[in-house]
PDB file of N, CA and C in Angstrom:
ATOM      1  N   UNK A   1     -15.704 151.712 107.362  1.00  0.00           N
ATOM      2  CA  UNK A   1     -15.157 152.876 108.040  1.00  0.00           C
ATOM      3  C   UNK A   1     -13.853 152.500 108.725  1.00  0.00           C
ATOM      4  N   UNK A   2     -12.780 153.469 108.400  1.00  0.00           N
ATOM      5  CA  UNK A   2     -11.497 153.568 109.228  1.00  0.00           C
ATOM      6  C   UNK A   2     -11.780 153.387 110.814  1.00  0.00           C
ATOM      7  N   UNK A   3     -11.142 152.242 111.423  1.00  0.00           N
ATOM      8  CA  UNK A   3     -10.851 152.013 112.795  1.00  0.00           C
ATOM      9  C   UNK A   3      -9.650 152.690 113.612  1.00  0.00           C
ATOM     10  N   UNK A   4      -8.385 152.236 113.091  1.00  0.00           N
ATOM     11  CA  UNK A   4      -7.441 153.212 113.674  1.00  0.00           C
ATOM     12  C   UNK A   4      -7.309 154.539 113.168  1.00  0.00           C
ATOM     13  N   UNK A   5      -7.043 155.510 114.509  1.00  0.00           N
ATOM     14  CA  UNK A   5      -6.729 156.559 114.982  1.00  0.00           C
ATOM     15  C   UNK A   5      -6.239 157.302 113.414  1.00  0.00           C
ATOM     16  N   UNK A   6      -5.016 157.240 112.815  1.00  0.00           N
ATOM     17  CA  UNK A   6      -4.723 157.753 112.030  1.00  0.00           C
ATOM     18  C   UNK A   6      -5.610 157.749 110.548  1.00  0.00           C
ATOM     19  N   UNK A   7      -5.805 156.151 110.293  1.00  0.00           N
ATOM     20  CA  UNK A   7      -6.916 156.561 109.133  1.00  0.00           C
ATOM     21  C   UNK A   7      -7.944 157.295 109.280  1.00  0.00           C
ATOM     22  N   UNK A   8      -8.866 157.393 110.028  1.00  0.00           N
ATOM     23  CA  UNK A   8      -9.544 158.376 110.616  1.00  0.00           C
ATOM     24  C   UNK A   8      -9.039 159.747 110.131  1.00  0.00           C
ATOM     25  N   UNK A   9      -7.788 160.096 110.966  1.00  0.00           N
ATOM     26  CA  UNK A   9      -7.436 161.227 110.226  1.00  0.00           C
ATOM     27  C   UNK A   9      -7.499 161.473 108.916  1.00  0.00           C
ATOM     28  N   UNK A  10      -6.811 160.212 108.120  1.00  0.00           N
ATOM     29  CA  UNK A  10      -6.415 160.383 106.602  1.00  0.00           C
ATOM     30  C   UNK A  10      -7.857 160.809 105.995  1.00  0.00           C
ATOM     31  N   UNK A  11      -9.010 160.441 106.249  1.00  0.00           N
ATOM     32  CA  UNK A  11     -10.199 160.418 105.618  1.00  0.00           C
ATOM     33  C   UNK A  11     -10.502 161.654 105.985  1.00  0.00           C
ATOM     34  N   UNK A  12     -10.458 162.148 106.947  1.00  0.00           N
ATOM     35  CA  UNK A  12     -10.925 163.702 107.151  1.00  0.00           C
ATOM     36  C   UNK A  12     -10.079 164.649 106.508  1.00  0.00           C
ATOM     37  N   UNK A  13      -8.874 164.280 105.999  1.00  0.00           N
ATOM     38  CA  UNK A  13      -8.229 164.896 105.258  1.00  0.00           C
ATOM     39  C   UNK A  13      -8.297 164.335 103.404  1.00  0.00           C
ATOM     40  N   UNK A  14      -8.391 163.836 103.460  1.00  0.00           N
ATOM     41  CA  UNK A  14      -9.282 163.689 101.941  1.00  0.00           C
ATOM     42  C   UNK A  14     -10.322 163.739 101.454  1.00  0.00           C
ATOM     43  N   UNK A  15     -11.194 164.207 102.881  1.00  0.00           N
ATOM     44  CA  UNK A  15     -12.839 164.979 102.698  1.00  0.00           C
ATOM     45  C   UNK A  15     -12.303 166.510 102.079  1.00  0.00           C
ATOM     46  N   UNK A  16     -11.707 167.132 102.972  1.00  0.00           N
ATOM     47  CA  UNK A  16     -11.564 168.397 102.695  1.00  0.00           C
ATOM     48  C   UNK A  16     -10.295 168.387 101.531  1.00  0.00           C
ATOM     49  N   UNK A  17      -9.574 167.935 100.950  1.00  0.00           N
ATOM     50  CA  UNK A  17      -8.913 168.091 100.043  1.00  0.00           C
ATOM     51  C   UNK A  17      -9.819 167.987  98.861  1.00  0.00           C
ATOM     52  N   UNK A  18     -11.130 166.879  99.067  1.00  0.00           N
ATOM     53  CA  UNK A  18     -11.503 166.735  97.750  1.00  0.00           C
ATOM     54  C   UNK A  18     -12.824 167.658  97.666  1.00  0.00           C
ATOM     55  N   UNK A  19     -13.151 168.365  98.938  1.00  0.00           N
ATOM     56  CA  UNK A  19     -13.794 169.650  99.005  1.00  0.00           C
ATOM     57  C   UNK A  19     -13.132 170.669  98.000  1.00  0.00           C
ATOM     58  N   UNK A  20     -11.945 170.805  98.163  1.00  0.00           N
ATOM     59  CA  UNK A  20     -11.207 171.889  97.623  1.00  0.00           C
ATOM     60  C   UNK A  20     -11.215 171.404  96.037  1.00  0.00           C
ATOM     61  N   UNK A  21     -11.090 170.410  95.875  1.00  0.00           N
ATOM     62  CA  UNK A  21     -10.632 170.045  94.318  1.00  0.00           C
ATOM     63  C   UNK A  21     -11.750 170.085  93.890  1.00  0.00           C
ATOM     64  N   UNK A  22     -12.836 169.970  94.049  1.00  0.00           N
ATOM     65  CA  UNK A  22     -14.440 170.024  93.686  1.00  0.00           C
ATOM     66  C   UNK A  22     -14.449 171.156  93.339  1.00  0.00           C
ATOM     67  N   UNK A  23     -14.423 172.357  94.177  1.00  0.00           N
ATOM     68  CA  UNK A  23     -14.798 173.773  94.168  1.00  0.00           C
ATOM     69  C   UNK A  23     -13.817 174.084  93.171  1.00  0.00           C
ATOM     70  N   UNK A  24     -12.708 173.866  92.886  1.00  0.00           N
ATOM     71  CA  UNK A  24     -11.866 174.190  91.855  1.00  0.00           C
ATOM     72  C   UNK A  24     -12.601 173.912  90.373  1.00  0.00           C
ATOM     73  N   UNK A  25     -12.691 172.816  90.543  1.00  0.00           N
ATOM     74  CA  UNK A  25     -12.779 172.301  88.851  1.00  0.00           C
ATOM     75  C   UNK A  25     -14.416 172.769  88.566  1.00  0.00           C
ATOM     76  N   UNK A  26     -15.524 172.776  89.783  1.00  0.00           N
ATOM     77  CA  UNK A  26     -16.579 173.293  89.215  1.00  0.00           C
ATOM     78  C   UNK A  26     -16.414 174.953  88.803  1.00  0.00           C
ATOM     79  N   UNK A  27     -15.377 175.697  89.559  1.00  0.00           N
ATOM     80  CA  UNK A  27     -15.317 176.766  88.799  1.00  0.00           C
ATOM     81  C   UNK A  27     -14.575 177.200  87.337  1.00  0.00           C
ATOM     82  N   UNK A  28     -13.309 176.279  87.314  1.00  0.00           N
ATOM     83  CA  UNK A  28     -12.791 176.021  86.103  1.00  0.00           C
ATOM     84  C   UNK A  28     -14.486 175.832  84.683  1.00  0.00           C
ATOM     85  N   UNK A  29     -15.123 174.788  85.067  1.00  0.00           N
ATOM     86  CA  UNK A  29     -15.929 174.288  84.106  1.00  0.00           C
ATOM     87  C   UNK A  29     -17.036 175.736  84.337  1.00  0.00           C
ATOM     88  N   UNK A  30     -17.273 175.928  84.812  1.00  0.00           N
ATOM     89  CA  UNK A  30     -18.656 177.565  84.830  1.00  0.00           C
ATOM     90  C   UNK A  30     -18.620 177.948  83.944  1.00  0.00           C
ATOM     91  N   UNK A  31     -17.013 178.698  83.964  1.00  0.00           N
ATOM     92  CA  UNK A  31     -16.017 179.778  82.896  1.00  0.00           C
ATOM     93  C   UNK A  31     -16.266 178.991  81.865  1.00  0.00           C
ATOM     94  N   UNK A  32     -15.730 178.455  81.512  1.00  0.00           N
ATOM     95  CA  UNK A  32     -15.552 177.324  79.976  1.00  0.00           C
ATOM     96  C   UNK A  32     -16.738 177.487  79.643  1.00  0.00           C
ATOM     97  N   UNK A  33     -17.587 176.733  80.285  1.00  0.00           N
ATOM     98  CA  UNK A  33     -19.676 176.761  79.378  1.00  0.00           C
ATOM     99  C   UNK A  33     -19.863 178.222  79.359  1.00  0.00           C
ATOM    100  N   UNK A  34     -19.280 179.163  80.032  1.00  0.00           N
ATOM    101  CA  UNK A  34     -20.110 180.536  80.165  1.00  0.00           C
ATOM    102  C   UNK A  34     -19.280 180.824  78.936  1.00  0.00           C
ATOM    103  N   UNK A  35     -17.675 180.555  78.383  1.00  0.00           N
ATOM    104  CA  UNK A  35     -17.044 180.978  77.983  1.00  0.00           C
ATOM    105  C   UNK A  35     -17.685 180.292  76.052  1.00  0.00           C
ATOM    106  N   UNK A  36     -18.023 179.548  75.959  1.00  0.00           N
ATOM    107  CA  UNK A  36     -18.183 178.919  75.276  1.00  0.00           C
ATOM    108  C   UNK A  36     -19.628 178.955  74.731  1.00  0.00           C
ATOM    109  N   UNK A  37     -21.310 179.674  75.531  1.00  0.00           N
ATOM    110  CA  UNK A  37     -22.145 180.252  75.239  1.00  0.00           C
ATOM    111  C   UNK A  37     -22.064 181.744  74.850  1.00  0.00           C
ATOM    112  N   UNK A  38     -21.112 182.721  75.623  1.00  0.00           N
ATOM    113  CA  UNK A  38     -20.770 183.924  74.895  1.00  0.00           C
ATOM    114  C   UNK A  38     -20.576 183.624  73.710  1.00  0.00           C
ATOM    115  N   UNK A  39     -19.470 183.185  72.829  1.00  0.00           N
ATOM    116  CA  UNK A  39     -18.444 182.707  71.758  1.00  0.00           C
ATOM    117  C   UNK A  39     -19.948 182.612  70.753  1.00  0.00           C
ATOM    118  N   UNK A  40     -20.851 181.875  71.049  1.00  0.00           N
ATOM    119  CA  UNK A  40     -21.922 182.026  70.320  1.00  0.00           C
ATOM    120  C   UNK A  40     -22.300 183.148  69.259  1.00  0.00           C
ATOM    121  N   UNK A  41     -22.400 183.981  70.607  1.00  0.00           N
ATOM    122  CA  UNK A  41     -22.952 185.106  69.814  1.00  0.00           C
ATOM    123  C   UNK A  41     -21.825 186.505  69.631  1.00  0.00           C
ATOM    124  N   UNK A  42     -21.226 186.977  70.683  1.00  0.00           N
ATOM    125  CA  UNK A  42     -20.002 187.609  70.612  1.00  0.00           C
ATOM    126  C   UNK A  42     -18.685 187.179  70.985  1.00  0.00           C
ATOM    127  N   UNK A  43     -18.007 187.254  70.093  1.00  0.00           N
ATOM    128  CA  UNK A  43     -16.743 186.700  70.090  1.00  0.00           C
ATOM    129  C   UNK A  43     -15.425 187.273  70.841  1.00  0.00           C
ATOM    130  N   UNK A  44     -15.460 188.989  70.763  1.00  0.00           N
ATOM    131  CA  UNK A  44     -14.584 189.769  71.345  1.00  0.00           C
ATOM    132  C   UNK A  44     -15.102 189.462  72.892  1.00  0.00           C
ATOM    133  N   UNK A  45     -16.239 189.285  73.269  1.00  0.00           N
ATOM    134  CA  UNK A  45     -16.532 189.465  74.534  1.00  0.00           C
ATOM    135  C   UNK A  45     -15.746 188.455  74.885  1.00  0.00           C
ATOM    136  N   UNK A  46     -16.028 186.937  74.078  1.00  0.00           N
ATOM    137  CA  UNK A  46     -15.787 186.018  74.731  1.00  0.00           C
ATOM    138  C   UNK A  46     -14.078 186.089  74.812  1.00  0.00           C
ATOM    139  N   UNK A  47     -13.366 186.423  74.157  1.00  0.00           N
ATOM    140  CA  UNK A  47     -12.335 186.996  74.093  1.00  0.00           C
ATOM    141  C   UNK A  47     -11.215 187.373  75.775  1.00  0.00           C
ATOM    142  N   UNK A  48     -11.934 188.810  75.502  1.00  0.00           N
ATOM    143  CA  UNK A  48     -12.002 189.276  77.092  1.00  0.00           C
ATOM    144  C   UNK A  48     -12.465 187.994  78.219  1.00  0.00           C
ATOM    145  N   UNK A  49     -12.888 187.404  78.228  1.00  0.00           N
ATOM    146  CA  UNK A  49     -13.008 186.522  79.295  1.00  0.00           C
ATOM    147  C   UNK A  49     -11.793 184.916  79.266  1.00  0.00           C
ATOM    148  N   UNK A  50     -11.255 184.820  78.391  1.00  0.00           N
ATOM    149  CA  UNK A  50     -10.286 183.737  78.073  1.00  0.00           C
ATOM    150  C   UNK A  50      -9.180 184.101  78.904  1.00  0.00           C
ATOM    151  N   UNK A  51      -8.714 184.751  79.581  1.00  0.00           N
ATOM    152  CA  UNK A  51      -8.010 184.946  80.523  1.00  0.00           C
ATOM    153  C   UNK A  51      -8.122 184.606  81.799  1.00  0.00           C
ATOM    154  N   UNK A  52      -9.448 184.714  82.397  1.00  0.00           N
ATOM    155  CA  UNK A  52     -10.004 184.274  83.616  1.00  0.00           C
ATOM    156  C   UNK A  52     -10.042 182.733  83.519  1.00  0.00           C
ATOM    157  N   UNK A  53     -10.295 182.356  81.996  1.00  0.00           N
ATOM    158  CA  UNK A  53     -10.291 181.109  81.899  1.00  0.00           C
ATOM    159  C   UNK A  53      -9.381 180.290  81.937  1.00  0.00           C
ATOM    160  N   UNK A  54      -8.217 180.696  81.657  1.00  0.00           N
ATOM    161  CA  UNK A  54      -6.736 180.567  81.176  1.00  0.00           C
ATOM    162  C   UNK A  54      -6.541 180.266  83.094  1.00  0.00           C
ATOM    163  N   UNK A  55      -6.862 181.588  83.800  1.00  0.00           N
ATOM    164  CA  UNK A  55      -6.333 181.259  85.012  1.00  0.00           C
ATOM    165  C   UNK A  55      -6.951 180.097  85.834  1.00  0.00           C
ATOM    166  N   UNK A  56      -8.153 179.928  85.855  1.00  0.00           N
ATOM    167  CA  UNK A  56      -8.820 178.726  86.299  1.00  0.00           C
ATOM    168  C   UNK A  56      -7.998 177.402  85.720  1.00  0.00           C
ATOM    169  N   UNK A  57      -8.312 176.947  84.320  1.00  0.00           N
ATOM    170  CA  UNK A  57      -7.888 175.357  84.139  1.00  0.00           C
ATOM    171  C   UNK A  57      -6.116 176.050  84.232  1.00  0.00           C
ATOM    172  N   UNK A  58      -5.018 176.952  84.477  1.00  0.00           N
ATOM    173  CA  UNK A  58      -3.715 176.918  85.018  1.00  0.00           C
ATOM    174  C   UNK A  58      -3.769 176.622  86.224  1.00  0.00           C
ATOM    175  N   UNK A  59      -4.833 177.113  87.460  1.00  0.00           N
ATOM    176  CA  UNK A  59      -4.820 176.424  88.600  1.00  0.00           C
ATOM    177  C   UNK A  59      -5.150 175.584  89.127  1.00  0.00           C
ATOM    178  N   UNK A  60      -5.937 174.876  88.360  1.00  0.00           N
ATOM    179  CA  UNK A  60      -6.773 173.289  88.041  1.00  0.00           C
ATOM    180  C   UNK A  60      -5.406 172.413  87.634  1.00  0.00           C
ATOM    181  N   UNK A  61      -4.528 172.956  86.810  1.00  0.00           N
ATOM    182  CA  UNK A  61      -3.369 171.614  86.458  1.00  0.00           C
ATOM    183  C   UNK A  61      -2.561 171.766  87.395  1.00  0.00           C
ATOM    184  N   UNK A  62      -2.420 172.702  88.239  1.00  0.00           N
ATOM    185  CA  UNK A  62      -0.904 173.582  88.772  1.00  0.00           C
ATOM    186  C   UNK A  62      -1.209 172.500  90.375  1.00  0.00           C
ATOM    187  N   UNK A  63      -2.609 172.111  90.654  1.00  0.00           N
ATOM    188  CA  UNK A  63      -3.210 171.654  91.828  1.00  0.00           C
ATOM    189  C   UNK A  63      -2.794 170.205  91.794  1.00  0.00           C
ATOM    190  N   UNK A  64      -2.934 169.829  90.467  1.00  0.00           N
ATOM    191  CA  UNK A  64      -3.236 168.811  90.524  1.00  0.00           C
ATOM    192  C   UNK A  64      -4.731 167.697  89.790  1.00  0.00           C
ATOM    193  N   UNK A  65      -5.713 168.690  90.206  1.00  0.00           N
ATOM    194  CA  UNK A  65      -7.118 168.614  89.675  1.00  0.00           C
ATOM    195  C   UNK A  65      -6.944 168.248  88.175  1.00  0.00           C
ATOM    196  N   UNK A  66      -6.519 168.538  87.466  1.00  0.00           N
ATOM    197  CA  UNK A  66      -6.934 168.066  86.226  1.00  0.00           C
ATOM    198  C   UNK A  66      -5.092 167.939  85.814  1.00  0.00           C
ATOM    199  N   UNK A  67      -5.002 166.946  84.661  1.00  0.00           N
ATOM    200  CA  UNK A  67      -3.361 166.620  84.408  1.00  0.00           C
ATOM    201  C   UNK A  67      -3.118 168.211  83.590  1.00  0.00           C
ATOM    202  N   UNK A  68      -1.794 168.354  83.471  1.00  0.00           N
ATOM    203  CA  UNK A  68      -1.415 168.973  82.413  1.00  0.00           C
ATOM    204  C   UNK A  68      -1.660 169.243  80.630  1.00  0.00           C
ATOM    205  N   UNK A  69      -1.814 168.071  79.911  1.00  0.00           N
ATOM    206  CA  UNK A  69      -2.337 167.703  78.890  1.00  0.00           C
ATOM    207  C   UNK A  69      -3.485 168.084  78.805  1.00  0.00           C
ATOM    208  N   UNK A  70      -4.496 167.893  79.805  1.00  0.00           N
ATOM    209  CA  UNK A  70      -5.768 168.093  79.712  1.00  0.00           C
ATOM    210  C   UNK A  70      -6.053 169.717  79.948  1.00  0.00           C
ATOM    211  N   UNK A  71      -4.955 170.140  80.604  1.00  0.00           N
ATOM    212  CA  UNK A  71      -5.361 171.567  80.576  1.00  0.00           C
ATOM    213  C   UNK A  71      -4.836 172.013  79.411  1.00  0.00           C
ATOM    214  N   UNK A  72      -3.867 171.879  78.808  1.00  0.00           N
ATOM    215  CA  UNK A  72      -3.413 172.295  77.363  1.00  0.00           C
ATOM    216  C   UNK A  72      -4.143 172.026  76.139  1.00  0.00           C
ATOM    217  N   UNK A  73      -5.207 170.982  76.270  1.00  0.00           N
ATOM    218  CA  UNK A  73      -5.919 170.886  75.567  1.00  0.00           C
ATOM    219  C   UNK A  73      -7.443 171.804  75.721  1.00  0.00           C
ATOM    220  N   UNK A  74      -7.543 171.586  77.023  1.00  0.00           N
ATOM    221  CA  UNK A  74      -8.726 172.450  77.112  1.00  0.00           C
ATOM    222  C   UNK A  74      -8.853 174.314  76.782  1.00  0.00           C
ATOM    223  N   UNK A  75      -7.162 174.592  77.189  1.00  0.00           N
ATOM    224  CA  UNK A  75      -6.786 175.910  76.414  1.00  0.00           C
ATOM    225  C   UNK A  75      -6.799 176.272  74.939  1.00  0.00           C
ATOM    226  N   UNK A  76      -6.457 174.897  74.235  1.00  0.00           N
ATOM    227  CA  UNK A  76      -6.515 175.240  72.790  1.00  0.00           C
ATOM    228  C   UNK A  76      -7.334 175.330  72.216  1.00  0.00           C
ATOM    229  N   UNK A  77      -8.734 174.249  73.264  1.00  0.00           N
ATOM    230  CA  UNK A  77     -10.066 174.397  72.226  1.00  0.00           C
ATOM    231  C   UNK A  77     -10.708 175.615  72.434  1.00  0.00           C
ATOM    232  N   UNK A  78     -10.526 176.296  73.575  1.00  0.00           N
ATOM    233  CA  UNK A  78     -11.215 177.724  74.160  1.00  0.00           C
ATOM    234  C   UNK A  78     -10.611 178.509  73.228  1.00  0.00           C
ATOM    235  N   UNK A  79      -9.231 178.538  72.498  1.00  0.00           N
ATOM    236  CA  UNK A  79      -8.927 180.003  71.846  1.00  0.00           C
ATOM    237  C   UNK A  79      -8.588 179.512  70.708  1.00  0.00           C
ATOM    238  N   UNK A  80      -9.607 178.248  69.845  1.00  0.00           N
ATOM    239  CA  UNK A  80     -10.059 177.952  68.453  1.00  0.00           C
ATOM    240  C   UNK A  80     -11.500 178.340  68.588  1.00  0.00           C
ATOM    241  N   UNK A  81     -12.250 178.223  69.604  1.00  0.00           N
ATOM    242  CA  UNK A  81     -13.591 178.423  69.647  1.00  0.00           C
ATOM    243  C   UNK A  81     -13.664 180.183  69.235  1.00  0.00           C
ATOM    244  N   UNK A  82     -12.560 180.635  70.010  1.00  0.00           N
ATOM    245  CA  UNK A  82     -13.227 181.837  69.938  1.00  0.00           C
ATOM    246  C   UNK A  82     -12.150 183.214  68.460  1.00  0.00           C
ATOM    247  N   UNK A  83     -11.551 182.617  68.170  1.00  0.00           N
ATOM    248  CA  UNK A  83     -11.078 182.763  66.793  1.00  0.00           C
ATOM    249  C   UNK A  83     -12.073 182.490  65.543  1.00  0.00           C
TER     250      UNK A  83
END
């Protein structure tokens, strides 16, 4: 455990940053599996929902949370899946 004053701080601030980045990417990933069990069976539905998805992993790379690449990839496999 951090002794001086400021690390202390730093750690309470990379609790809650990585609070935030958690809650991000577990909602990014929801969409995707939800997006990706629709696609199963209806395709237009899943369709309609690739947008919400689109906006999640864009604010997942835009954060930081996940690289760029990885969100460009994860976009391409979502709208081959559902083609």
């Amino acid at each position: 455990m951090p002794i001086i004053k400021s690390a202390k701080k730093a750690v309470r601030g990379s609790l809650r940053k990585k609070a935030f980045n958690d809650r991000r990417k577990r909602t990014m990933k929801e969409i995707i599996k939800k997006i990706e069990k629709v696609a199963k069976t209806d395709k237009k539905e899943a369709g309609k929902m690739l947008s919400s998805a689109y906006q999640a992993i864009d604010k997942a790379a835009k954060k930081g949370v996940i690289k760029k690449n990885n969100a460009a990839r994860k976009k391409s496999r979502l709208s081959r899946l559902i083609k």
